[in-house]
Protein backbone atom coordinates (compact mmCIF):
# COMPACT_ATOMS: atom_id res chain seq x y z
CA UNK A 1 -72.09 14.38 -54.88
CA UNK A 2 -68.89 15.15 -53.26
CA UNK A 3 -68.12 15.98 -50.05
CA UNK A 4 -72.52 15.85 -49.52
CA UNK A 5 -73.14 18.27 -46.41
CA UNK A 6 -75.85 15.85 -43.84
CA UNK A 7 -78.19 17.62 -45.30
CA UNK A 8 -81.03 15.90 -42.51
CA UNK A 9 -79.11 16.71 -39.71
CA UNK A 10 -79.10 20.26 -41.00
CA UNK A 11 -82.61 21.25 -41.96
CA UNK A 12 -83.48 19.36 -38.63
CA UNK A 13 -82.26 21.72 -36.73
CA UNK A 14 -83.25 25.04 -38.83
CA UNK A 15 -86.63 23.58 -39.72
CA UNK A 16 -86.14 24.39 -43.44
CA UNK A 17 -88.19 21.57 -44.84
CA UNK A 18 -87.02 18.85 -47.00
CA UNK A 19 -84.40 18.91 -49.23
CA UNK A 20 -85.30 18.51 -53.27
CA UNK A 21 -82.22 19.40 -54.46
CA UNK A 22 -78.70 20.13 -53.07
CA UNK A 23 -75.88 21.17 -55.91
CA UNK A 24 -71.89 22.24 -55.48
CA UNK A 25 -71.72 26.01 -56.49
CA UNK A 26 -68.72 25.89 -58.47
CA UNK A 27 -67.35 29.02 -57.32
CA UNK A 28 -65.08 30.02 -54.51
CA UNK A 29 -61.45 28.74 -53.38
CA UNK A 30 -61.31 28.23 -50.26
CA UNK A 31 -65.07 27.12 -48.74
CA UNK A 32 -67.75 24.60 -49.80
CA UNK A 33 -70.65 26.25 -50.98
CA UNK A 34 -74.16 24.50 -51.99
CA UNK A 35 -77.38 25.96 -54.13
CA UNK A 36 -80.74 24.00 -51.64
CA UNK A 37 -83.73 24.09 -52.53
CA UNK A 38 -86.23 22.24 -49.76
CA UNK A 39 -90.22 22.33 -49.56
CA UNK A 40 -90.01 25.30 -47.84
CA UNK A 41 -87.51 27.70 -50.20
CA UNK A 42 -84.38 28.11 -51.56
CA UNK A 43 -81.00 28.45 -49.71
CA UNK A 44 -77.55 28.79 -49.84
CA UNK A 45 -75.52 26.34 -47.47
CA UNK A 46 -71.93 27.47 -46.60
CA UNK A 47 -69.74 24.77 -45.54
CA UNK A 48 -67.48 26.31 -43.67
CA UNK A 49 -64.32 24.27 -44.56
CA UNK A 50 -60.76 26.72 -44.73
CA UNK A 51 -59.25 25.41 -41.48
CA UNK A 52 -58.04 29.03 -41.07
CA UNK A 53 -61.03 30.61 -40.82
CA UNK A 54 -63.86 28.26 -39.51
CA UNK A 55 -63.84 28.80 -35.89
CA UNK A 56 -67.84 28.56 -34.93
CA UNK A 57 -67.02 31.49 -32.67
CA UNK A 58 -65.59 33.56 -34.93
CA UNK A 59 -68.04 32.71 -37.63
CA UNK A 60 -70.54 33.97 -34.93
CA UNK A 61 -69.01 37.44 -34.72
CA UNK A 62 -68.75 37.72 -38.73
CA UNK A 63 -72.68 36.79 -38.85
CA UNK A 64 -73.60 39.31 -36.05
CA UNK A 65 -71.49 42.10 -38.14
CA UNK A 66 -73.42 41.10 -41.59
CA UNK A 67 -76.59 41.57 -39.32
CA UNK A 68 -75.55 44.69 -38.01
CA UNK A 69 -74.64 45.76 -41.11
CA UNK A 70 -77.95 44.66 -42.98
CA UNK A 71 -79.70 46.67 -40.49
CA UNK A 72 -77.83 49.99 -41.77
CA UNK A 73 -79.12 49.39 -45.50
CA UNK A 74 -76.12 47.72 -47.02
CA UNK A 75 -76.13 44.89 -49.37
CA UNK A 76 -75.44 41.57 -47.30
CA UNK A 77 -77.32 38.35 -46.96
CA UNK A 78 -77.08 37.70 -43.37
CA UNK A 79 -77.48 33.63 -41.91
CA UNK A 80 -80.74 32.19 -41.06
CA UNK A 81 -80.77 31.26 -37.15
CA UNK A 82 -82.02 27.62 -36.67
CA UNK A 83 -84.36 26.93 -33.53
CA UNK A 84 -82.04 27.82 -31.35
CA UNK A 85 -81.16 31.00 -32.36
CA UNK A 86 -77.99 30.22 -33.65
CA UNK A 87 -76.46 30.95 -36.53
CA UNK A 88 -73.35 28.21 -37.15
CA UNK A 89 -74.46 24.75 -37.42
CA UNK A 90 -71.50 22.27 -36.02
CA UNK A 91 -72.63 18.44 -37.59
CA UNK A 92 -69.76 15.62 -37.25
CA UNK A 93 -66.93 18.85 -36.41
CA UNK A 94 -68.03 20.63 -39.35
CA UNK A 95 -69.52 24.11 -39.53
CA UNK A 96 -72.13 25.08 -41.78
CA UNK A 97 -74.43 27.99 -42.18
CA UNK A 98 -77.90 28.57 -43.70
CA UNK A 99 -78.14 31.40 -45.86
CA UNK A 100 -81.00 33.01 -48.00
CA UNK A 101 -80.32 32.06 -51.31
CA UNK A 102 -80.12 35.24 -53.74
CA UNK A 103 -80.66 35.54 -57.05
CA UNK A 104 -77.44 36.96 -59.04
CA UNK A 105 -74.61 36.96 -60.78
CA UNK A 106 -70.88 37.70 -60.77
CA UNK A 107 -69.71 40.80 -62.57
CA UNK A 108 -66.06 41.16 -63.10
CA UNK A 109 -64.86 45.12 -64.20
CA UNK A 110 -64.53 44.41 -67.90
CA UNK A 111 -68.45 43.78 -67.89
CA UNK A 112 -68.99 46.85 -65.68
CA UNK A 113 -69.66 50.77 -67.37
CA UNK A 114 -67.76 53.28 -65.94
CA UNK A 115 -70.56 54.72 -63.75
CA UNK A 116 -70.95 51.08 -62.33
CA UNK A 117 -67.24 51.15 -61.35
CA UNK A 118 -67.69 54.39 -59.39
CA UNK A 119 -70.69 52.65 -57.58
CA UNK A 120 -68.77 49.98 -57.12
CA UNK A 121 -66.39 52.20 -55.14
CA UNK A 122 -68.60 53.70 -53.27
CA UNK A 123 -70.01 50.73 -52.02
CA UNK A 124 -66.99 49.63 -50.65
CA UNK A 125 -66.12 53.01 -48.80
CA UNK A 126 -69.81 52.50 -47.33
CA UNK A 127 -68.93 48.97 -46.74
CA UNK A 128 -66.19 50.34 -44.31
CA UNK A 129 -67.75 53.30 -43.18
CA UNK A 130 -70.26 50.98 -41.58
CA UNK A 131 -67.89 48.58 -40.35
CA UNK A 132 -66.54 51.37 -38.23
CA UNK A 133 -70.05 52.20 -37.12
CA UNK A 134 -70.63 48.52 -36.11
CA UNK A 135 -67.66 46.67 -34.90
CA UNK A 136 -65.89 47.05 -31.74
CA UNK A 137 -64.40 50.87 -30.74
CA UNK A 138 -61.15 49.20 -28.56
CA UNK A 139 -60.06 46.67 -31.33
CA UNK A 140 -59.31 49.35 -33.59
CA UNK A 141 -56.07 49.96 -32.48
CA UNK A 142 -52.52 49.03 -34.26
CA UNK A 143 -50.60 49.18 -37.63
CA UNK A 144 -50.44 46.99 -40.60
CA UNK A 145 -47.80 44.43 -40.54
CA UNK A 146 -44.93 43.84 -42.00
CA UNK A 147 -44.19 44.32 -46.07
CA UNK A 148 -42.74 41.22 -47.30
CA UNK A 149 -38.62 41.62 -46.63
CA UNK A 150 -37.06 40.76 -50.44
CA UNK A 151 -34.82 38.33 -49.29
CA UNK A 152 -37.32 35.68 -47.66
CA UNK A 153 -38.92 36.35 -51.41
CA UNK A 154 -35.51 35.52 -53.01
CA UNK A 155 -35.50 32.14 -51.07
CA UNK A 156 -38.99 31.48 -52.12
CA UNK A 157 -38.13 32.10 -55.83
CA UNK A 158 -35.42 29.83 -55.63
CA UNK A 159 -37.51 26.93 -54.53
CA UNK A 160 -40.14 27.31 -56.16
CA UNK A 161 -37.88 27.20 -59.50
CA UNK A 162 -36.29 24.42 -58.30
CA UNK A 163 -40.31 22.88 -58.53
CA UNK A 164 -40.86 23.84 -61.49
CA UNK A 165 -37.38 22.20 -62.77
CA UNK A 166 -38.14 19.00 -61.29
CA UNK A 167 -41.65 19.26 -62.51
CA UNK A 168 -42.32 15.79 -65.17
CA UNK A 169 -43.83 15.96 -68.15
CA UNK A 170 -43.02 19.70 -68.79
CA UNK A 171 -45.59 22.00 -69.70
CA UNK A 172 -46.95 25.10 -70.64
CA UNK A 173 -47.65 26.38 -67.39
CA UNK A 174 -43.86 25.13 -66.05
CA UNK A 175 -42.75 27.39 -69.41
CA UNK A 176 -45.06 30.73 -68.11
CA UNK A 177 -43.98 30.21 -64.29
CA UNK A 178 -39.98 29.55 -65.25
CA UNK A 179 -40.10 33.10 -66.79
CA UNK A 180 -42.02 35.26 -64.35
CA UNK A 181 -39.90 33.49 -61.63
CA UNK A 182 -36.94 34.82 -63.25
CA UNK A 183 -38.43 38.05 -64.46
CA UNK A 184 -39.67 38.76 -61.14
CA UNK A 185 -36.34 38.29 -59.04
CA UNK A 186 -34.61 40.25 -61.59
CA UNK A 187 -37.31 43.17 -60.47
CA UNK A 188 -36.88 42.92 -56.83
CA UNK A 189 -32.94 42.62 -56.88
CA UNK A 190 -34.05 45.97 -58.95
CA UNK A 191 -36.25 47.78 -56.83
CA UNK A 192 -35.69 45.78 -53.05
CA UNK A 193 -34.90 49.16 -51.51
CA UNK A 194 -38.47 50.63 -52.11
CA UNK A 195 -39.89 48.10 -49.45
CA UNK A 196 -42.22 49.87 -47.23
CA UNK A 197 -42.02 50.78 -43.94
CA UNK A 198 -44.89 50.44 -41.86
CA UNK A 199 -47.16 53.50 -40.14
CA UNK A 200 -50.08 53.10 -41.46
CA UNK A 201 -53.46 52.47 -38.49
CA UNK A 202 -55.52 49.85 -39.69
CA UNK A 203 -59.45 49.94 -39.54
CA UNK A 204 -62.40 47.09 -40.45
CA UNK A 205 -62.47 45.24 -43.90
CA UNK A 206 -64.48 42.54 -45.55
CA UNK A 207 -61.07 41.09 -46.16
CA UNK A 208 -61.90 39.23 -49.20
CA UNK A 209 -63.57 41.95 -51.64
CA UNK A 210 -63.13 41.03 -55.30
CA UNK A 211 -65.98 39.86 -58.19
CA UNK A 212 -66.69 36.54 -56.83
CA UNK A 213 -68.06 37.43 -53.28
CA UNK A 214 -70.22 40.19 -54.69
CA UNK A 215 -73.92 39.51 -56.70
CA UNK A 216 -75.84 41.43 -58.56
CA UNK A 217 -79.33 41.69 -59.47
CA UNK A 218 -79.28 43.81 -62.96
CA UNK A 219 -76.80 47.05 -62.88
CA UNK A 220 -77.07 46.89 -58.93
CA UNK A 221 -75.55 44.87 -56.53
CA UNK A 222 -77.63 42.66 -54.35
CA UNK A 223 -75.45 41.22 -52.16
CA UNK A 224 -71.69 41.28 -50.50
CA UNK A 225 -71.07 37.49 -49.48
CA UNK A 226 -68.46 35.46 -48.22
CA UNK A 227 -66.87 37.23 -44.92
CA UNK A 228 -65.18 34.93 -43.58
CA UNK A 229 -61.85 37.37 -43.87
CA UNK A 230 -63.55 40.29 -41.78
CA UNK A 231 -60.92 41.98 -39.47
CA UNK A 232 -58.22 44.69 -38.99
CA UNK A 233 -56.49 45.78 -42.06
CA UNK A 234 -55.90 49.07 -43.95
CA UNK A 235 -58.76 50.07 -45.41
CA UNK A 236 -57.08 51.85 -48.37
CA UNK A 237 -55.19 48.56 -49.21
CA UNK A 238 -58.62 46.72 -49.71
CA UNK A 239 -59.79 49.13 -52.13
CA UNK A 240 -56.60 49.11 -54.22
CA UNK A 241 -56.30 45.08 -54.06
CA UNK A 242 -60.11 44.98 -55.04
CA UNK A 243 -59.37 47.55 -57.78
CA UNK A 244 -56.33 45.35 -58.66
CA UNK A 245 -58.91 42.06 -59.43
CA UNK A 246 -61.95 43.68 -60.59
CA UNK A 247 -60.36 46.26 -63.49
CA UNK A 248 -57.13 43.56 -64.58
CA UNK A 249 -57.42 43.10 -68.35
CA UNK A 250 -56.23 39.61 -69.30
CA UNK A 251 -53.48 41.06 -70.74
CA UNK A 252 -52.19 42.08 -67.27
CA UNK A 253 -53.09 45.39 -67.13
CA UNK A 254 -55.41 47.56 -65.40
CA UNK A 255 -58.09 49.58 -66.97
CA UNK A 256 -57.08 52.80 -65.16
CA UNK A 257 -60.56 55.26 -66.78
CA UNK A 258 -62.82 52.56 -64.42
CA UNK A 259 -60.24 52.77 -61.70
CA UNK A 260 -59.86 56.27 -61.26
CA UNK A 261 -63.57 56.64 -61.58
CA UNK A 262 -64.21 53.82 -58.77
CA UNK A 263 -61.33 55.26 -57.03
CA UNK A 264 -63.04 59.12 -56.79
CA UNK A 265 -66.06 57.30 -55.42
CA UNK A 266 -64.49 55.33 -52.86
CA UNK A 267 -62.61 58.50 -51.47
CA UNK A 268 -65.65 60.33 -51.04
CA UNK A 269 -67.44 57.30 -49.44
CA UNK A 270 -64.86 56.48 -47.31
CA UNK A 271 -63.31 59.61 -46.22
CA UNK A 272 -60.21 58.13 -47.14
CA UNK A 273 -57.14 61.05 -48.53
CA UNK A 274 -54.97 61.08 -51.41
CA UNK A 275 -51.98 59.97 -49.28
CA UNK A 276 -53.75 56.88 -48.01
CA UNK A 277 -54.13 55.79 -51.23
CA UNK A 278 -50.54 56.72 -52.66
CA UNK A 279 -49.45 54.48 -49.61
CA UNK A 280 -51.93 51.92 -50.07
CA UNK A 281 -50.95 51.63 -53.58
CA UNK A 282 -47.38 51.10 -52.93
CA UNK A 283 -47.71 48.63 -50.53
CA UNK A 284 -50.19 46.57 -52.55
CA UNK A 285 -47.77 47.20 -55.80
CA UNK A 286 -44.82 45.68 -53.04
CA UNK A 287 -47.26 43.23 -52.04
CA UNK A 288 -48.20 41.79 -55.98
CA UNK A 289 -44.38 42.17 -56.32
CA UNK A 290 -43.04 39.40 -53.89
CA UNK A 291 -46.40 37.67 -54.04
CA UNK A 292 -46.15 34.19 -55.60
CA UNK A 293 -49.55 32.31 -53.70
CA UNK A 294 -51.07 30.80 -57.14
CA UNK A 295 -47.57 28.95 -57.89
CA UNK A 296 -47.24 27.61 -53.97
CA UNK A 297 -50.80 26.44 -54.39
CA UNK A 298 -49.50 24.67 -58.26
CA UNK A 299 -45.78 23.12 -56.58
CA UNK A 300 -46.51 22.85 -53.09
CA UNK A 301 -49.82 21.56 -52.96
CA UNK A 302 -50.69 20.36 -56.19
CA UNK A 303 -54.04 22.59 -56.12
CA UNK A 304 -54.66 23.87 -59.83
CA UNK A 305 -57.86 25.96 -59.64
CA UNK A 306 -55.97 28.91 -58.90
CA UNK A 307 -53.82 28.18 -62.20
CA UNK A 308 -56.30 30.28 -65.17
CA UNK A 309 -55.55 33.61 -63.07
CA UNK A 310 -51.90 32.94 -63.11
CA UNK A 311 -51.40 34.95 -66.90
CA UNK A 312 -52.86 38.09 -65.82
CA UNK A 313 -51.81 38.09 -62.46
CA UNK A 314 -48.22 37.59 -62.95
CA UNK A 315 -47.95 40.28 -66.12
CA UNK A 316 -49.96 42.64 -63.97
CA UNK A 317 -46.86 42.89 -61.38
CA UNK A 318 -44.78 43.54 -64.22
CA UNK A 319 -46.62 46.22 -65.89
CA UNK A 320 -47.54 47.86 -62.99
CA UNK A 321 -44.10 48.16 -62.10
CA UNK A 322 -43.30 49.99 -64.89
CA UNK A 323 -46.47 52.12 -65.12
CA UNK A 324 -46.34 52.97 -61.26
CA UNK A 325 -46.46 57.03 -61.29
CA UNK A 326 -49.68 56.23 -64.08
CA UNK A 327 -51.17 53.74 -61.39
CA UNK A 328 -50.69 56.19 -58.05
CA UNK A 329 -52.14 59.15 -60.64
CA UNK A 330 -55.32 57.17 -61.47
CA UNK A 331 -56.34 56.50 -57.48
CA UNK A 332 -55.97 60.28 -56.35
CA UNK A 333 -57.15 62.32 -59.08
């Protein structure tokens, strides 16, 4: 098995038994994740791997919010402390954590009914409703950063088409990126003066909130996972970037009856207005607009898991940019 966690070292110090059976979970970009079953249960095993976000001391402060957050009935599957009482094991410089393992499965929008959609939105205003219940009062200060400034996204473009020229033996992909490349400067050069300013106060997120990091049991959803990405952000932006993964049709657009309806739900949840979300939507639109992470991960680091959610991803900044008013309608009605 690749990249085997030391699995002895590990239940050593939790006292979880024996292991019978350690496999890769397929899913997930960025961290190593392993279904364990031992001779005393079943377990998921996080290898904490992202260099960006596995600091054992900050992993400690994302497993005391999931705890906290547990505690006020929402759907999370908080670590297992080892003997200790800690929650991130450190083996060799790595850091791992020990998670109940939960029986689920990944829903993405398309397989979702309409009422699930507005459930699903009103789990994720709770989901930051709570956060400001539980994390820190003082750290809540400040404004979102920066939008992306067109011309840094004009440089970008120009490299990375200068990749995909160079790129031997041509394919289909090279073919797809070529055109969106082009398609997409020729938008921004259109539209670079709607780049937004900034004003907006930022509040708690889950940070990563889209179909893989959420489980569910039957029609309900069992657990939120993966929150590594918990911090400052505006909360309306996470709802319309989660909106933006979980309703995309592979065509590239977005089923706007399921968004408006999780939309409705994750106002009322939240307590979030109709001009946080007009905002939040056109920064996010801005955002998908000069956004080009799948073909950086293709060119510049030869990483091609990302590459199957290139189609969609790319035609949705195309289409939304021509359905905009029809998008900003479908979150505030």
């Amino acid at each position: 098995m690749p990249h085997a966690p030391p699995l002895g070292a590990l239940l050593r110090q939790y006292s979880a038994g024996r292991a019978v059976a350690c496999e890769p979970v397929d899913q997930g970009l960025l961290n190593r994740g392993y279904r364990l079953c031992t001779t005393r249960g079943r377990y998921f095993l996080k290898h904490h791997f992202d260099p960006e976000t596995a600091d054992p001391a900050a992993i400690a402060r994302q497993h005391r919010a999931t705890q906290r957050l547990a505690d006020l009935g929402v759907p999370v599957a908080p670590p297992l402390a080892d003997r200790d009482g800690r929650t991130v094991a450190v083996v060799g410089g790595h850091a791992y954590a020990l998670h109940p393992w939960i029986d689920g499965r990944h829903r993405h929008g398309g397989q979702l009914s309409t009422g699930q959609c507005a459930r699903l939105g009103a789990l994720l205003g709770v989901v930051h409703a709570s956060l400001e219940r539980v994390m820190p009062v003082h750290a809540r200060a400040g404004t979102e950063p920066d939008a992306a400034d067109p011309a840094d996204t004009f440089t970008l473009i120009d490299d990375l088409l200068g990749r995909v020229c160079r790129h031997r033996p041509a394919d289909s992909f090279d073919e797809l990126a070529r055109h969106r490349l082009l398609e997409r400067r020729a938008l921004l050069e259109q539209h670079a003066d709607r780049r937004p300013t900034r004003g907006s106060s930022v509040g708690w997120v889950h940070g990563d909130f889209h179909p893989f990091n959420l489980l569910y049991r039957g029609d309900a959803p069992a657990a939120i996972v993966d929150w590594d990405r918990l911090g400052l952000r505006p909360r309306a932006e996470e709802a319309v970037r989660a909106a933006a993964i979980f309703f995309v049709r592979p065509v590239g657009t977005l089923d706007l009856p399921k968004v408006r309806a999780y939309a409705r739900a994750y106002r009322r949840t939240a307590g979030a207005t109709p001009s946080e979300l007009t905002a939040a939507v056109h920064r996010v639109w801005w955002e998908r607009l000069n956004d080009f992470w799948m073909l950086r991960w293709h060119y510049e680091r030869g990483d091609t898991r990302a590459d199957p959610q290139f189609p969609a991803a790319s035609a949705l900044a195309v289409w939304w940019t021509r359905a905009y008013d029809t998008v900003c309608e479908a979150f505030v009605e």
